[in-house]
Protein backbone atom coordinates (compact mmCIF):
# COMPACT_ATOMS: atom_id res chain seq x y z
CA UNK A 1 7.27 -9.98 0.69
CA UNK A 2 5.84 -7.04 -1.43
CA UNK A 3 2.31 -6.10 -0.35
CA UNK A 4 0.22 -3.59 -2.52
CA UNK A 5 -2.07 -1.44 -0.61
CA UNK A 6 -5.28 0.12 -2.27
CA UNK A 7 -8.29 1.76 -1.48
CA UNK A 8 -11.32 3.68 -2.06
CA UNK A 9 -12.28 6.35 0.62
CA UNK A 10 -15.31 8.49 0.86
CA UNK A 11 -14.30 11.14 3.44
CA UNK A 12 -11.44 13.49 2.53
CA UNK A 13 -10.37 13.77 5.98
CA UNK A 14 -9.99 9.79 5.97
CA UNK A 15 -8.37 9.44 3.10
CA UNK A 16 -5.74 12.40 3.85
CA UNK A 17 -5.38 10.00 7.08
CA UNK A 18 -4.93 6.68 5.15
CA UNK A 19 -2.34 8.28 2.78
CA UNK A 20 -0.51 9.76 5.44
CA UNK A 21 -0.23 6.37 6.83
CA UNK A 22 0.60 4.71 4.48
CA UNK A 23 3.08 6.94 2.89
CA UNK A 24 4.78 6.54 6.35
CA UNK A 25 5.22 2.45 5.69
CA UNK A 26 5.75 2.30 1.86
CA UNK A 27 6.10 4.14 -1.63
CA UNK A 28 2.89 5.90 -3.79
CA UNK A 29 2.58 4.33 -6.74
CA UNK A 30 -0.73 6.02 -7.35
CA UNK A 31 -3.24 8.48 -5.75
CA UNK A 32 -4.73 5.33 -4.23
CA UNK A 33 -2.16 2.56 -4.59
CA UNK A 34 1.00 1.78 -2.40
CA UNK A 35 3.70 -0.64 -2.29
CA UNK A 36 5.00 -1.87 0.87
CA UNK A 37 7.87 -4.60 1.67
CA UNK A 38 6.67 -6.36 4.86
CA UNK A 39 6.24 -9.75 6.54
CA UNK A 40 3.06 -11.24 7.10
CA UNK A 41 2.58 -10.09 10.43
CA UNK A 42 3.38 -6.33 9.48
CA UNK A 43 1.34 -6.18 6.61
CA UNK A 44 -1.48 -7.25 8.55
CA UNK A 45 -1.23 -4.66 11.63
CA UNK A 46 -1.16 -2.18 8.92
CA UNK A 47 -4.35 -3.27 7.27
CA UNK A 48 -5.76 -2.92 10.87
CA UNK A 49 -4.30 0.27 11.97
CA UNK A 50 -6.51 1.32 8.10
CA UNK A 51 -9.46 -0.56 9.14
CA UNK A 52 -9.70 2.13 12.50
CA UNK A 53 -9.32 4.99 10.56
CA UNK A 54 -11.95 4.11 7.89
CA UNK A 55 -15.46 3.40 7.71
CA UNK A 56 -15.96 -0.06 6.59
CA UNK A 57 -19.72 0.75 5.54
CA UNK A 58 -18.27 3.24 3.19
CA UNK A 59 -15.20 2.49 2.86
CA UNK A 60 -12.61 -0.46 1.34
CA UNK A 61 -8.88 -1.49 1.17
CA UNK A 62 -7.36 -4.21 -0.45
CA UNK A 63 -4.13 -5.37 0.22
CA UNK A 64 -2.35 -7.87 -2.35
CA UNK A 65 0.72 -9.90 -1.39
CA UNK A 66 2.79 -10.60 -4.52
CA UNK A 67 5.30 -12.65 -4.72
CA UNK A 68 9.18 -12.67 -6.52
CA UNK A 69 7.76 -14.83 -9.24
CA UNK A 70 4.65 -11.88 -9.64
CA UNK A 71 6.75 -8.94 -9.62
CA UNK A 72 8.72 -9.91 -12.23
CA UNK A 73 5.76 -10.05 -14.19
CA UNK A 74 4.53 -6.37 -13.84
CA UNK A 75 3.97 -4.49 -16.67
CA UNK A 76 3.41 -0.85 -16.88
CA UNK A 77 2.09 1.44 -19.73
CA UNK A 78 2.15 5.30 -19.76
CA UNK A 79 3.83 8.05 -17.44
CA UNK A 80 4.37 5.94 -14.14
CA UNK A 81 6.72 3.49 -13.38
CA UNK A 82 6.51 0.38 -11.02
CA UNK A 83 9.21 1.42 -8.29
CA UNK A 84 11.72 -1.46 -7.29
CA UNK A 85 12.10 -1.31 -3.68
CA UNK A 86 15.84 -1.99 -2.45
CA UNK A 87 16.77 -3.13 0.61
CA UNK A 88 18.48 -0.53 2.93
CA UNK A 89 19.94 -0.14 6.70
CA UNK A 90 20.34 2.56 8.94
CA UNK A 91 23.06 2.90 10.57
C-alpha cells in the first residue's frame, strides 16, 4: 500500500533529520510531502522512528494510506508530477 508522509517541523535541525529519514524509505514529492510503498506494519515503525525525532508539542506528521482505487484518482496541476512507484528487486 502507498502511504503519504507529511509534516510540519519547527526546528531546522529536526526537520533536516525527518527528511533525511524519510528520503531514506520513499520518494519527495514536496519540501514536506513523501510517498512511501509499505505494509501496515512498516508504515507504522516509520511514523514512530518520526515521532522520536520530533517534538510533538511543536511538531506534526500525518501519514495517509491510499489505496489502488485513490491513486488512480490523483490529480496534479503545475510543475510537479505525482511519481508512480514501480516495483523493483535487487539482486
Amino acid at each position: 500500500m502507498r502511504y503519504m508522509y507529511c509534516y510540519d517541523i519547527s526546528n531546522a535541525k529536526r526537520l533536516r533529520t525527518i527528511a533525511k529519514v524519510l528520503k531514506q524509505k520513499g520518494i519527495r514529492i514536496q519540501r514536506s510531502f513523501f510517498i512511501c510503498d509499505f505494509d501496515y506494519v512498516k508504515a507504522i515503525e516509520l511514523l514512530n522512528e518520526i515521532k522520536d525525532i520530533m517534538n510533538v508539542h511543536k511538531d506534526s506528521i500525518f501519514m495517509y494510506g491510499t489505496c489502488d482505487a485513490c491513486q488512480s484518482k490523483v490529480s496534479s496541476i503545475g510543475d510537479g508530477a505525482f511519481q508512480v512507484l514501480e516495483d523493483f528487486r535487487i539482486i
